[in-house]
C-alpha atoms as a PDB file:
ATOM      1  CA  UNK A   1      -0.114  22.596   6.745  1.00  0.00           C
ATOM      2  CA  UNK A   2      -3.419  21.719   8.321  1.00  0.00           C
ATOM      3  CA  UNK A   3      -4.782  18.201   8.480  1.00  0.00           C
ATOM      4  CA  UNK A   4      -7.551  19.745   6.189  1.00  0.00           C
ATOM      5  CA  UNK A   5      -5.240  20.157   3.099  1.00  0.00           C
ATOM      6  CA  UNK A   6      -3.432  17.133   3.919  1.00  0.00           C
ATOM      7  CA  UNK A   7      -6.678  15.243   3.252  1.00  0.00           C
ATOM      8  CA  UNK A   8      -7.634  17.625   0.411  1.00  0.00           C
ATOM      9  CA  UNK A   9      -3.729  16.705  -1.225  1.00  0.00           C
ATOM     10  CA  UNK A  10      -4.494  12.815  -0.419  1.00  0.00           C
ATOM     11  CA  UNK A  11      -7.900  12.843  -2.496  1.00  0.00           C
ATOM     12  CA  UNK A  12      -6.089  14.320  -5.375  1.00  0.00           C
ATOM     13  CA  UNK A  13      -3.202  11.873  -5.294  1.00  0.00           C
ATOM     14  CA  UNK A  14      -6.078   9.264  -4.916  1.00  0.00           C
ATOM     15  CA  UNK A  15      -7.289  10.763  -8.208  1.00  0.00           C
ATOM     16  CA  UNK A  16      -4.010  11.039 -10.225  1.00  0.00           C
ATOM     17  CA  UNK A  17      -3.608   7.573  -9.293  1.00  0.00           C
ATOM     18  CA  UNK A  18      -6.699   6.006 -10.768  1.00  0.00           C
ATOM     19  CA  UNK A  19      -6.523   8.202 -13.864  1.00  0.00           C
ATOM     20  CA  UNK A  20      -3.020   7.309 -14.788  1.00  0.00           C
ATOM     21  CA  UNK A  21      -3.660   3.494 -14.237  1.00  0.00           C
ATOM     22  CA  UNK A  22      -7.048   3.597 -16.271  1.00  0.00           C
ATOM     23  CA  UNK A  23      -4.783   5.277 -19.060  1.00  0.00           C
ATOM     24  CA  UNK A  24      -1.655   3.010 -18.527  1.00  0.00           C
ATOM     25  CA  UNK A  25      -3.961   0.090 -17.754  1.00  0.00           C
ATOM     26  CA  UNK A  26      -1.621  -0.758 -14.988  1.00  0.00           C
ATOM     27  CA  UNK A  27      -2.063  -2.929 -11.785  1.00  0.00           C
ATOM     28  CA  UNK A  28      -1.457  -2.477  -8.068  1.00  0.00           C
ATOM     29  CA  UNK A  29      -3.858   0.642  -7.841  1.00  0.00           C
ATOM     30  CA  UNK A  30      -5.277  -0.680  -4.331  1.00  0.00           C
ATOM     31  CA  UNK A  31      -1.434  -0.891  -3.124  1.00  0.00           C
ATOM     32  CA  UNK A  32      -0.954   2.468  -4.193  1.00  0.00           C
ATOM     33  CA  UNK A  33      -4.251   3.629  -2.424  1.00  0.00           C
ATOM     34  CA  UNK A  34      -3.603   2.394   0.821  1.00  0.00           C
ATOM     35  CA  UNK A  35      -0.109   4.391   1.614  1.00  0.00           C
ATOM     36  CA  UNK A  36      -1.092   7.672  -0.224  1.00  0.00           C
ATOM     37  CA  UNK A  37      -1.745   9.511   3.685  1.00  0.00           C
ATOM     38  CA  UNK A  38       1.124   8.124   4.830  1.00  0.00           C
ATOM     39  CA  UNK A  39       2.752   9.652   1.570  1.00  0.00           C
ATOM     40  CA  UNK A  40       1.276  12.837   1.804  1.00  0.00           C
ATOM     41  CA  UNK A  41       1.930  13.254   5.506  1.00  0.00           C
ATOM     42  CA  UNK A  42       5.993  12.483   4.616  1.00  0.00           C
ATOM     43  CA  UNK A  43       6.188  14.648   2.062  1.00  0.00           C
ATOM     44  CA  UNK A  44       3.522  17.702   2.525  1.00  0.00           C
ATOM     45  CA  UNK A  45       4.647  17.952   6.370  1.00  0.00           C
ATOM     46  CA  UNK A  46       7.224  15.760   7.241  1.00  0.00           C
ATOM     47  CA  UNK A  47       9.887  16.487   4.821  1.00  0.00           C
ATOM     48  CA  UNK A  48       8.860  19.862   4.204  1.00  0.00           C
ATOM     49  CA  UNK A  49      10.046  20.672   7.629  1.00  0.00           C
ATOM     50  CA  UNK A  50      13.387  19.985   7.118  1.00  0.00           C
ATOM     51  CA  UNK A  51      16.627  20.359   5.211  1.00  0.00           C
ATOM     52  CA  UNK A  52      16.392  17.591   2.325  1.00  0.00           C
ATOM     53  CA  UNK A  53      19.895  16.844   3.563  1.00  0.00           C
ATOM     54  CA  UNK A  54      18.140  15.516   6.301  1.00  0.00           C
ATOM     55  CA  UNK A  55      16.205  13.021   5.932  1.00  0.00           C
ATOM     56  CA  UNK A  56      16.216   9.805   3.233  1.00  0.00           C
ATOM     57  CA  UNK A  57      13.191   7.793   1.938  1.00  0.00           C
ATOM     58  CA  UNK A  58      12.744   4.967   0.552  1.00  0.00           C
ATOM     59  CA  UNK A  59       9.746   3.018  -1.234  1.00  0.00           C
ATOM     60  CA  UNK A  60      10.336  -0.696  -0.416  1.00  0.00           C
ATOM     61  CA  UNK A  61       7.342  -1.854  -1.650  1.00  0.00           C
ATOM     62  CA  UNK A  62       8.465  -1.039  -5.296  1.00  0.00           C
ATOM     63  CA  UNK A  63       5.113  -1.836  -7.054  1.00  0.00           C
ATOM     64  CA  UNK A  64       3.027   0.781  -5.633  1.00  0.00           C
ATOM     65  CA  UNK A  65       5.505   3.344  -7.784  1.00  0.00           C
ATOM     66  CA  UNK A  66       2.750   5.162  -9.418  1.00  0.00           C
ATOM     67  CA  UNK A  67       1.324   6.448  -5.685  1.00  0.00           C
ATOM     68  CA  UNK A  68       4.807   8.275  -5.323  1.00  0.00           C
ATOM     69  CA  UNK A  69       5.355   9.671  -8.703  1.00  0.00           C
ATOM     70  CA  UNK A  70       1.737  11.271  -7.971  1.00  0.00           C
ATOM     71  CA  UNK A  71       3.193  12.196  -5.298  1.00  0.00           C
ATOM     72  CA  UNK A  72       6.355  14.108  -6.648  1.00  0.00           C
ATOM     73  CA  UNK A  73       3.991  15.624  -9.139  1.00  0.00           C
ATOM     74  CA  UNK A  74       1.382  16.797  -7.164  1.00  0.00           C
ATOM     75  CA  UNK A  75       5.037  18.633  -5.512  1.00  0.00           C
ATOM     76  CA  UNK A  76       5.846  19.991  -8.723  1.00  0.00           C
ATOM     77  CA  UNK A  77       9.451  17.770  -8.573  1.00  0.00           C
ATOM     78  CA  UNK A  78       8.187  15.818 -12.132  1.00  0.00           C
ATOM     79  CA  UNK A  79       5.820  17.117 -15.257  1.00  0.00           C
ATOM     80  CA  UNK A  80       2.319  16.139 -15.873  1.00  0.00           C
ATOM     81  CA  UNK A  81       3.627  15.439 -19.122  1.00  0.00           C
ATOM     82  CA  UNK A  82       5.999  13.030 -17.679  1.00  0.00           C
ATOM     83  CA  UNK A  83       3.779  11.653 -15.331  1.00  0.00           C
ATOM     84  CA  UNK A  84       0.930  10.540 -18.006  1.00  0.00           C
ATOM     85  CA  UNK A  85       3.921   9.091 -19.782  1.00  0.00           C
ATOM     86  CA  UNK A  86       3.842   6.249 -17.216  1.00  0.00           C
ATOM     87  CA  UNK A  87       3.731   2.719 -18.829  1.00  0.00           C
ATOM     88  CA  UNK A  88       4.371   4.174 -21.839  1.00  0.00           C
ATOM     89  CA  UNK A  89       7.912   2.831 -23.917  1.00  0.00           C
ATOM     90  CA  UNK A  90      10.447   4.512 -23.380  1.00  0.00           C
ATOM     91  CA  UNK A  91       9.579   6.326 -20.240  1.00  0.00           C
ATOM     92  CA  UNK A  92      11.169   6.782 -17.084  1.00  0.00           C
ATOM     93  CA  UNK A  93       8.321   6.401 -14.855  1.00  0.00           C
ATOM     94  CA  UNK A  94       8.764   2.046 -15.021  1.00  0.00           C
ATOM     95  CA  UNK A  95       5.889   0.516 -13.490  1.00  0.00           C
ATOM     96  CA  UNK A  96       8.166  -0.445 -10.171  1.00  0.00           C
ATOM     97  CA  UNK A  97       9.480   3.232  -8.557  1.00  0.00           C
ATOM     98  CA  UNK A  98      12.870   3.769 -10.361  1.00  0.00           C
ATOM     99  CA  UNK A  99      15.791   5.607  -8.933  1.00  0.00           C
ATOM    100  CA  UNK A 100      16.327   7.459 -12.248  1.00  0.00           C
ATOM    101  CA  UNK A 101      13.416   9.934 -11.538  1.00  0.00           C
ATOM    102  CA  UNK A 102      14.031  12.845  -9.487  1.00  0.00           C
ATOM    103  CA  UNK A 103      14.239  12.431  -5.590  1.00  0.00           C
ATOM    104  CA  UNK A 104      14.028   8.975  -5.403  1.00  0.00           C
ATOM    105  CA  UNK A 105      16.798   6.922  -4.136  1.00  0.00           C
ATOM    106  CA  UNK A 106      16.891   3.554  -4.867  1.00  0.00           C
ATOM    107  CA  UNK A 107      14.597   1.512  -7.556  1.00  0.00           C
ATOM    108  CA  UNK A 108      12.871  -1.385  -5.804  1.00  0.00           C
ATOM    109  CA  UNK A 109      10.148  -4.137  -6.571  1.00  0.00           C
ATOM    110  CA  UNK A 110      11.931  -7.191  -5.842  1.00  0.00           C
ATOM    111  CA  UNK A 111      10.562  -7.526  -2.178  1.00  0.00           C
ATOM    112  CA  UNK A 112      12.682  -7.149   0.872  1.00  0.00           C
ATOM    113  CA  UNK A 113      15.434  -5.110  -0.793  1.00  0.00           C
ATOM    114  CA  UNK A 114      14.332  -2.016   0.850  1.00  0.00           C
ATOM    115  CA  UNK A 115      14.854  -2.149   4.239  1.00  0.00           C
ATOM    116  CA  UNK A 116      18.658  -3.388   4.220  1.00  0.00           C
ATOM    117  CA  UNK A 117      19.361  -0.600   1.711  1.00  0.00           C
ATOM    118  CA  UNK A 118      17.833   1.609   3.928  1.00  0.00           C
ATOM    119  CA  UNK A 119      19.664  -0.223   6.971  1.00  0.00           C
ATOM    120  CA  UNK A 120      22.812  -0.008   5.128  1.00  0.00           C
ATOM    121  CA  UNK A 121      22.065   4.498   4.465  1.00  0.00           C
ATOM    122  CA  UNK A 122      21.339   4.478   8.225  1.00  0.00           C
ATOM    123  CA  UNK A 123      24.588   3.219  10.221  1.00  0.00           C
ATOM    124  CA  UNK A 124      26.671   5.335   7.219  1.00  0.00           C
ATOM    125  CA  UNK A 125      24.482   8.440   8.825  1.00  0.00           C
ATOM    126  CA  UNK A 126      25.781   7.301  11.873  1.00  0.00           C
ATOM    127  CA  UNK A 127      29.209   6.607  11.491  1.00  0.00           C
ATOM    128  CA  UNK A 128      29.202   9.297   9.780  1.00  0.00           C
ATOM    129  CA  UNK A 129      27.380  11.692  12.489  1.00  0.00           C
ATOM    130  CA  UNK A 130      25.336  13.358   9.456  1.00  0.00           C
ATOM    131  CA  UNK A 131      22.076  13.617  11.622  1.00  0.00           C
ATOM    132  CA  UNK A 132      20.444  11.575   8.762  1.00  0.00           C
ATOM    133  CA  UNK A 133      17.078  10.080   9.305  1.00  0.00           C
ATOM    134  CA  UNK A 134      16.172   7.088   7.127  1.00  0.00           C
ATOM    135  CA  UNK A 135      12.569   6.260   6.268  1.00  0.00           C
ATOM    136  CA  UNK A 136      11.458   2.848   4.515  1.00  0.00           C
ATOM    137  CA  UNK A 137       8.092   2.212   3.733  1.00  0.00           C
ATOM    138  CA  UNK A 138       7.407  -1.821   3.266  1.00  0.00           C
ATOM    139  CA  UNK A 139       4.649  -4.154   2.914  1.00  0.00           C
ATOM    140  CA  UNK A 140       3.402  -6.389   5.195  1.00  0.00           C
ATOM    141  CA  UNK A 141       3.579  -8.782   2.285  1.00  0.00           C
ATOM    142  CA  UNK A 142       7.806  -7.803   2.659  1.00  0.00           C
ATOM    143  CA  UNK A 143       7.734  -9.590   5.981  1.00  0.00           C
ATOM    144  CA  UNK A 144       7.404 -13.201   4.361  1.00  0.00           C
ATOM    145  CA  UNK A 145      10.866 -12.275   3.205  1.00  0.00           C
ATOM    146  CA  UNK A 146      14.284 -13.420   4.892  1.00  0.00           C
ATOM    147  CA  UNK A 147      16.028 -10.679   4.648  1.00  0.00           C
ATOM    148  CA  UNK A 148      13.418  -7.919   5.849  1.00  0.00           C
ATOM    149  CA  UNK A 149      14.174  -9.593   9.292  1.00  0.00           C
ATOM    150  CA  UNK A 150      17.906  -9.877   8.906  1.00  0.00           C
ATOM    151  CA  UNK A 151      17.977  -6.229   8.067  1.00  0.00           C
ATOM    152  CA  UNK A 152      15.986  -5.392  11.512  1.00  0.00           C
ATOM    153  CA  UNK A 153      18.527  -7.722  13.370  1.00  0.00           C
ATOM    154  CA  UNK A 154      21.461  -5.736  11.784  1.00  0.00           C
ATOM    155  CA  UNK A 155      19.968  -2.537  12.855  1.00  0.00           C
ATOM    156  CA  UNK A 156      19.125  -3.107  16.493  1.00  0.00           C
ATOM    157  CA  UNK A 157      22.695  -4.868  16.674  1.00  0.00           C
ATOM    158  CA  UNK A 158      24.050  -1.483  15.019  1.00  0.00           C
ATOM    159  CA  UNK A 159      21.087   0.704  17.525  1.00  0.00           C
ATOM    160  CA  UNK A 160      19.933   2.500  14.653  1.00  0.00           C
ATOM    161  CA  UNK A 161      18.118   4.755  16.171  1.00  0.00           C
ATOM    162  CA  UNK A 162      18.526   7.120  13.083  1.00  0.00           C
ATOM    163  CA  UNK A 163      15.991   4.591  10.920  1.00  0.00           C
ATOM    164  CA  UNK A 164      12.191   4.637  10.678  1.00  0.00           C
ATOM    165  CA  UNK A 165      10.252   1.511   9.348  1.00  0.00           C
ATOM    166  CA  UNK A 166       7.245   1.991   8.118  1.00  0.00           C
ATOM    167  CA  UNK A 167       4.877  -1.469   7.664  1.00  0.00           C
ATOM    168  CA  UNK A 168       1.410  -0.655   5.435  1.00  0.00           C
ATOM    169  CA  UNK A 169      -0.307  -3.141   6.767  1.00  0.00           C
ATOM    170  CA  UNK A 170      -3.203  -3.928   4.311  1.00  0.00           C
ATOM    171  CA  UNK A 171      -3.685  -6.995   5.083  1.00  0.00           C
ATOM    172  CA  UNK A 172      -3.604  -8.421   1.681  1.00  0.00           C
ATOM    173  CA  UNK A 173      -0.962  -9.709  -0.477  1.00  0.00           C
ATOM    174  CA  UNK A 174      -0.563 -11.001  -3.988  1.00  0.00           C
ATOM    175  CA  UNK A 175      -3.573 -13.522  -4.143  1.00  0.00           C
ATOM    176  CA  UNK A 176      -5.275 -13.479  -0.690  1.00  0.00           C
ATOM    177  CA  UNK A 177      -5.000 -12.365   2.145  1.00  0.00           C
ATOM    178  CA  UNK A 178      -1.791 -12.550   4.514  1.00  0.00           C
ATOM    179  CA  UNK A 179      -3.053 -14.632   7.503  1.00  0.00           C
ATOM    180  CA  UNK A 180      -3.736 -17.168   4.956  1.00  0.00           C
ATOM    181  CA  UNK A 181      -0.480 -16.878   2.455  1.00  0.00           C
ATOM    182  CA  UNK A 182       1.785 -16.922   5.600  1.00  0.00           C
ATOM    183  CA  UNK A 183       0.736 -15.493   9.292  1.00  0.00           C
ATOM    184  CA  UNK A 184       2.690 -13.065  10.447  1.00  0.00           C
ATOM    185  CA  UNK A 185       0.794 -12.701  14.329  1.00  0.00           C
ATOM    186  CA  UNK A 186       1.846 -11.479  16.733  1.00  0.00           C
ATOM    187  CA  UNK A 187       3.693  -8.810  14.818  1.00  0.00           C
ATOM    188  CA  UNK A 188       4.595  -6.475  17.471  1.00  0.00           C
ATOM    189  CA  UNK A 189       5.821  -8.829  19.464  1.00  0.00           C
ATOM    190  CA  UNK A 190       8.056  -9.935  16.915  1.00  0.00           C
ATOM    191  CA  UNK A 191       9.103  -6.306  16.308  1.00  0.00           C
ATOM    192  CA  UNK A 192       9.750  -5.875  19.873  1.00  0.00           C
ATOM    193  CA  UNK A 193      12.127  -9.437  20.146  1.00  0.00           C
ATOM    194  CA  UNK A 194      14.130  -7.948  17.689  1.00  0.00           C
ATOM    195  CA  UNK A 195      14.899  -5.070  19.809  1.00  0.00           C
ATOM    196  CA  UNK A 196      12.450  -2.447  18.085  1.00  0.00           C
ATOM    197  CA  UNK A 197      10.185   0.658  19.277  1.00  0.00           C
ATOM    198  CA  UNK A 198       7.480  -0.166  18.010  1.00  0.00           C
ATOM    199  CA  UNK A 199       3.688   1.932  17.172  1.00  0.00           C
ATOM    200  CA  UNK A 200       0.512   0.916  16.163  1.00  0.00           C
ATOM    201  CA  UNK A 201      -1.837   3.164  14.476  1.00  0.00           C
ATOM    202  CA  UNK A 202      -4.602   3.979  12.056  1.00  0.00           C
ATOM    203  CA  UNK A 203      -2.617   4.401   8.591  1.00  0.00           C
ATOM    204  CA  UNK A 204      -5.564   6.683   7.049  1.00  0.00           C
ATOM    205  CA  UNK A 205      -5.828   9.305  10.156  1.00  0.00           C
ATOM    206  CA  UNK A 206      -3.555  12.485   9.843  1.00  0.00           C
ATOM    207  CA  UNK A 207      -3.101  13.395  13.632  1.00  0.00           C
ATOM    208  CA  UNK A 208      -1.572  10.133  14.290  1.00  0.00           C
ATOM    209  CA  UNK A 209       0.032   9.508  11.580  1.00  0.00           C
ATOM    210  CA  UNK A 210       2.233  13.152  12.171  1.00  0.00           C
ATOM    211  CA  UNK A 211       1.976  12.595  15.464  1.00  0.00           C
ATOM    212  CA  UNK A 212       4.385   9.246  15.276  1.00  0.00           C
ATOM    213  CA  UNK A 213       6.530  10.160  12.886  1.00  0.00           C
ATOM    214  CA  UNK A 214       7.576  12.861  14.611  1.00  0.00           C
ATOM    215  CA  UNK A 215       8.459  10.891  17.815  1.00  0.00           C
ATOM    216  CA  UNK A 216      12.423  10.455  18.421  1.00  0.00           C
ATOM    217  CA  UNK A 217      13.498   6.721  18.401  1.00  0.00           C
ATOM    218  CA  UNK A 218      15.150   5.507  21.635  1.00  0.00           C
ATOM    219  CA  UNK A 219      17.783   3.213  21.325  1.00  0.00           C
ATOM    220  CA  UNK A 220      17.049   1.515  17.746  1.00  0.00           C
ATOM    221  CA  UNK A 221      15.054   1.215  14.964  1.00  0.00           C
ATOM    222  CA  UNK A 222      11.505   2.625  15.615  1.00  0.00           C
ATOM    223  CA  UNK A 223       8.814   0.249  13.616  1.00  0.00           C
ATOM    224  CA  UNK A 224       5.449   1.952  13.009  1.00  0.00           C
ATOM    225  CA  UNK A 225       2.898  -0.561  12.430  1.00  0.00           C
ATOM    226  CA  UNK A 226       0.097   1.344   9.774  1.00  0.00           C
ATOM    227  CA  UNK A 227      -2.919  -0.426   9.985  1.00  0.00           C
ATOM    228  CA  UNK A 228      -4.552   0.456   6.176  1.00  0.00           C
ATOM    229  CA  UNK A 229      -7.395  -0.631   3.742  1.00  0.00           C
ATOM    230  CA  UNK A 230      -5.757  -1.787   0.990  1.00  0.00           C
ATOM    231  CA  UNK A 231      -7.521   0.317  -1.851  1.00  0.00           C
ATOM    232  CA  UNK A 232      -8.812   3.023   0.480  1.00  0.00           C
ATOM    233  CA  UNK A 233     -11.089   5.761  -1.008  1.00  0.00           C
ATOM    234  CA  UNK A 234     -13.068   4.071  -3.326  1.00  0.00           C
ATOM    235  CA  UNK A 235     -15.807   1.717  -1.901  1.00  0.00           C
ATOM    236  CA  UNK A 236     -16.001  -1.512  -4.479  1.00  0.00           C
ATOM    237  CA  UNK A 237     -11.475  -1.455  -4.183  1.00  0.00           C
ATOM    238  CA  UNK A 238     -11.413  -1.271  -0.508  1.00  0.00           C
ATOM    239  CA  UNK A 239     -10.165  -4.522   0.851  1.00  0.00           C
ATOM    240  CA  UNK A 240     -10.646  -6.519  -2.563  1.00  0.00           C
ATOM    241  CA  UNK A 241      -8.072  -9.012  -3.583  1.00  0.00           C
ATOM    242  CA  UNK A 242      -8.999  -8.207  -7.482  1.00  0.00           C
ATOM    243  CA  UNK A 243      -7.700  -4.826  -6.995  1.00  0.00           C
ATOM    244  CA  UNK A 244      -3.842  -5.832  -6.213  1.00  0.00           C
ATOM    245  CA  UNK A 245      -3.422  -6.877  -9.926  1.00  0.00           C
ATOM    246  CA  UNK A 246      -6.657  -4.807 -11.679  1.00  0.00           C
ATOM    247  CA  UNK A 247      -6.953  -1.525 -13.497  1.00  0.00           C
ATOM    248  CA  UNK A 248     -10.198   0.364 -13.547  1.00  0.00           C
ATOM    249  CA  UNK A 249     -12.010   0.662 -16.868  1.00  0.00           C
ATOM    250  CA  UNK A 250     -13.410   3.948 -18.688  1.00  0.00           C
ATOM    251  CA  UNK A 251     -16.800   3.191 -16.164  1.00  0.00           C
ATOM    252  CA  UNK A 252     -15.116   1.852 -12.896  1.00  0.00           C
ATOM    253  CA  UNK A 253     -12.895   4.988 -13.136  1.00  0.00           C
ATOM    254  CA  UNK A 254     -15.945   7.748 -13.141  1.00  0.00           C
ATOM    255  CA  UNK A 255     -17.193   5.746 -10.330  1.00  0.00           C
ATOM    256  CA  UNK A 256     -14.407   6.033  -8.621  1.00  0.00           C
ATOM    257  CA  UNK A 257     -14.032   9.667  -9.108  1.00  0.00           C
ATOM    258  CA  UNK A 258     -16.956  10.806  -8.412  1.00  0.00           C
ATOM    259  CA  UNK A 259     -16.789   8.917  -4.744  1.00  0.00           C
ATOM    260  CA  UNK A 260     -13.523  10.851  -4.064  1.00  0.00           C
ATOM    261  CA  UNK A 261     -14.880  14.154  -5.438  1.00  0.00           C
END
């Protein structure tokens, strides 16, 4: 698939996403926006290149659910009907991603949980010699928590070169931003003392997103570090601290349509 419909698939998701928050009134729509490329790059090329026995993914950073049920609609895998059911009673698209929908693994939204599941799927791969490879996707909010970094020690001690971490990097957490809840500079460096590969690159650019996740870890855990805009696509969301807990009204949501149309 060229980059051309990978961006054309991204401003869709984008749209999904803003019109099922404006009808579920729902929050975290600027933590959804910000990993929808590196979504649709995992599962529109990515994943579509290989056996689904192949590969495992998981959504650490729970809250931004509704960007990956989008996703796994846009795929075909759930209903629209299902999908406008989100925050809805009874449904079984909860607000946090949910294991109980189709093709998703584990149900996450308590922070750092992720990553040692995904630790955990990894050295069974190996042990097992299933030629698994295990991709987490977690927020640099994640890496305020304990055991995010305990996980990373317990894969390079186990050389997990079979796991993939990705960090969406927004910059902005819960109520400000993250150099002033906690600092987490330098972060590669830290990455690296822990015995990681680690990447840096522009979260919103197709070529290099594909290009690194295709690489082939060396001896351990590969860490990319996606540099994003939390709320990316829509001009007044971008980079906005409101956005992490807001969901756009009947007018805020034709503005933001028409800027991604």
């Amino acid at each position: 698939m060229t980059n051309k419909n990978l961006y054309k698939i991204a401003r869709k998701v984008r749209k999904d996403i803003l019109k099922i928050s404006n009808l579920a009134k729902s929050s975290h729509v600027g933590s959804c926006l910000s990993i929808v490329d590196i979504l649709v790059a995992l599962y529109f090329s990515i994943f579509k290149d290989k056996s689904k026995k192949n590969y495992e993914f998981i959504l650490s950073k729970g809250h931004a659910g509704l960007a990956l049920y989008c996703i796994l609609y846009n795929l075909k895998i759930i209903s629209k009907k299902l999908l406008y059911s989100y925050g809805r009673d009874n449904t079984l698209l909860m607000q946090h991603v949910s294991h109980k929908v189709p093709q998703i693994k584990v149900s996450t939204g308590s922070l750092g949980h992720g990553l040692p599941i995904g630790a955990g799927i990894a050295l069974s791969s190996q042990l097992k010699n299933t030629k698994k490879k295990i991709f987490v996707l977690i927020s640099d909010g994640e890496l305020n928590e304990g055991s995010t970094w305990e996980a990373l020690m317990f894969a390079s001690h186990h050389s997990l070169n079979n796991l993939v971490v990705i960090v969406d990097y927004n910059k902005i957490q819960s109520l400000d931003l993250v150099e002033k809840t906690l600092k987490i500079e330098p972060l590669s460096n830290k990455f690296k003392s822990f015995g990681c590969d680690v990447k840096i690159i522009e979260g919103h650019n197709f070529s290099k997103i594909l290009s690194v996740l295709k690489l082939r870890n060396n001896t351990g855990p590969l860490i990319i570090i996606a540099n994003t805009i939390k709320g990316k696509g829509v001009s007044f969301m971008e980079n906005k601290v409101s956005w992490h807990y807001k969901s756009p009204n009947d007018v805020e949501l034709l503005k933001a349509l028409k800027e991604l149309d």
